[in-house]
Protein backbone atom coordinates (compact mmCIF):
# COMPACT_ATOMS: atom_id res chain seq x y z
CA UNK A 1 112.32 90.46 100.24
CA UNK A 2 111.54 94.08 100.74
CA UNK A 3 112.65 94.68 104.61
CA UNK A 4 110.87 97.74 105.95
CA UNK A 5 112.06 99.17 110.03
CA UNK A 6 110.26 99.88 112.67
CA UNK A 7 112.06 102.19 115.50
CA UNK A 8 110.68 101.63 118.92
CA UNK A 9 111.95 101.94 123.35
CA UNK A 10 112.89 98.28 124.46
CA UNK A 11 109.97 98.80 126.90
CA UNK A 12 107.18 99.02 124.47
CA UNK A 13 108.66 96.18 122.25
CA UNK A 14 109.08 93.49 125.77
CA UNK A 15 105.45 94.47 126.13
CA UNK A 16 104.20 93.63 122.72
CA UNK A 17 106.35 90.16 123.06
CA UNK A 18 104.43 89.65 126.24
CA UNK A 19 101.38 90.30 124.83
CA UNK A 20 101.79 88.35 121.04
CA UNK A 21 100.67 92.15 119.52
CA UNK A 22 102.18 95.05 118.70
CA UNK A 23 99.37 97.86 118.69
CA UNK A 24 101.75 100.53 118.23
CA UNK A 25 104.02 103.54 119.68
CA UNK A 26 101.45 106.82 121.10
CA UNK A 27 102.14 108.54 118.06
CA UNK A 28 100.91 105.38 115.80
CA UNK A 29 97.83 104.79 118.23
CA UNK A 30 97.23 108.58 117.11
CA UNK A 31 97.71 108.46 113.28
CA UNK A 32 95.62 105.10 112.86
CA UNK A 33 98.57 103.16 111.79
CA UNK A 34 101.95 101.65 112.69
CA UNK A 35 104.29 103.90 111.35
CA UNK A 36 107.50 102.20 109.17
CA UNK A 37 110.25 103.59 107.68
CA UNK A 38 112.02 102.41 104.21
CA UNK A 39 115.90 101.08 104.07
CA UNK A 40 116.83 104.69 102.79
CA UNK A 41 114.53 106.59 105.21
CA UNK A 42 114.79 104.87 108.82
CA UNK A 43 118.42 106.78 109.71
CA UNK A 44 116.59 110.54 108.54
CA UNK A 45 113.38 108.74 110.99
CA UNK A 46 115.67 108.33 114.11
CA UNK A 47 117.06 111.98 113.79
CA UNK A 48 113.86 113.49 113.38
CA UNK A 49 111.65 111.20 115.96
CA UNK A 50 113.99 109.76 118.15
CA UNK A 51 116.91 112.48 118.47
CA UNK A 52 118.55 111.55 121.85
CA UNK A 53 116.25 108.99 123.15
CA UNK A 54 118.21 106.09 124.57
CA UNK A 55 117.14 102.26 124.68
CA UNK A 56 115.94 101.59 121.51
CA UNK A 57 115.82 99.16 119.21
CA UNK A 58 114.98 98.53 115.39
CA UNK A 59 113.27 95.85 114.01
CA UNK A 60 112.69 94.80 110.31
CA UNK A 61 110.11 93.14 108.99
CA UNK A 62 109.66 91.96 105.52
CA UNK A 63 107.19 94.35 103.97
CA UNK A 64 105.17 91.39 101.47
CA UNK A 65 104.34 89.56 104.13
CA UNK A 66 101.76 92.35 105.35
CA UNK A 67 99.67 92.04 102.21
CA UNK A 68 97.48 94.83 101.40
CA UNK A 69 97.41 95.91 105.07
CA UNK A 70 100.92 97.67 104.38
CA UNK A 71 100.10 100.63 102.48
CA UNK A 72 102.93 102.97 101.10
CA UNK A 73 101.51 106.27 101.47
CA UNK A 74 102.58 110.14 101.08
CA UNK A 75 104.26 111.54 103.95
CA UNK A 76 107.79 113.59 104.96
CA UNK A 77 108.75 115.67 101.41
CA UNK A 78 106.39 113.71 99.27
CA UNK A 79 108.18 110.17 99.88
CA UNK A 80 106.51 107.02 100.24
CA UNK A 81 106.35 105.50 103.68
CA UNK A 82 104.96 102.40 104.69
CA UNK A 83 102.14 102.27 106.94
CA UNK A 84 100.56 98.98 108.76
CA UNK A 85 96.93 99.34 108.96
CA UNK A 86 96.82 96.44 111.33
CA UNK A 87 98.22 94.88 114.89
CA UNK A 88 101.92 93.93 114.44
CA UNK A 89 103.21 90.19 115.39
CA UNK A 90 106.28 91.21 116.86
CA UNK A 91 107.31 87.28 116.35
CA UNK A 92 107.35 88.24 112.80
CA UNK A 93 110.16 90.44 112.79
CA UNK A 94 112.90 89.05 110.37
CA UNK A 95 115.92 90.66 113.05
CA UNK A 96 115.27 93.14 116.32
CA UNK A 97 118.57 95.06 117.25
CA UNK A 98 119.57 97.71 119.88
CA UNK A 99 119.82 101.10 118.32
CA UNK A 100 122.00 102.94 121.09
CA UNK A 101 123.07 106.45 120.91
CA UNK A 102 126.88 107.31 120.26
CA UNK A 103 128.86 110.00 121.86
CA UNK A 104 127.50 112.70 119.61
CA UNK A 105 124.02 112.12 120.22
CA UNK A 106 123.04 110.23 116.85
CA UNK A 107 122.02 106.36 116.49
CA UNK A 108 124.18 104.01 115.43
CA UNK A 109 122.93 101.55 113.25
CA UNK A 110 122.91 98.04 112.86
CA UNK A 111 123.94 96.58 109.81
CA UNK A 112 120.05 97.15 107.86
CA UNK A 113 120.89 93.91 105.01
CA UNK A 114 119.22 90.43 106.51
């Protein structure tokens, strides 16, 4: 199993429970995708799109059950990224954890492995 993260607030993710769909974050409503971020890429993700922003949480999702809707595509210094060119189950998420902010600002992370 390939897991694959998506970074989100706690808000947005109670609503997509609520609502059995996950439609995406503003900027994936934008792009024309949900935006998710690789093992080795979600920590340089959070620093970049989420510096300082407080209750959130990560959730992974195992990347071959998305069949060819999941495309890994070109994006931030030629890496692949995944990209979900479909609504999101958020029942399908393998884990969902908090992802708070530590004294210096940064997230800390969960333990990523299943």
């Amino acid at each position: 199993m390939t897991l694959i993260f998506k970074i989100a607030p706690k808000s947005l993710w109670q609503e997509a429970i609520s609502l059995g769909v996950f439609n995406g974050a503003p900027v994936d409503l934008q792009d024309g995708f949900i935006h998710f971020s690789a093992e080795d890429q979600v920590r340089e993700t959070a620093a970049k799109h989420f510096a300082g922003q407080q209750e959130l949480l990560i959730a992974a999702f195992d990347a071959d059950s998305f069949g060819d809707d999941l495309k890994w595509e070109t994006s931030r210094g030629g890496a692949l990224f995944p990209h979900l060119y479909a609504p999101l189950d958020p029942m399908a998420a393998v884990w969902v954890k908090d992802l708070p902010l530590s004294p210096d600002g940064s997230h800390t992370f969960p333990e990523l492995a299943r």
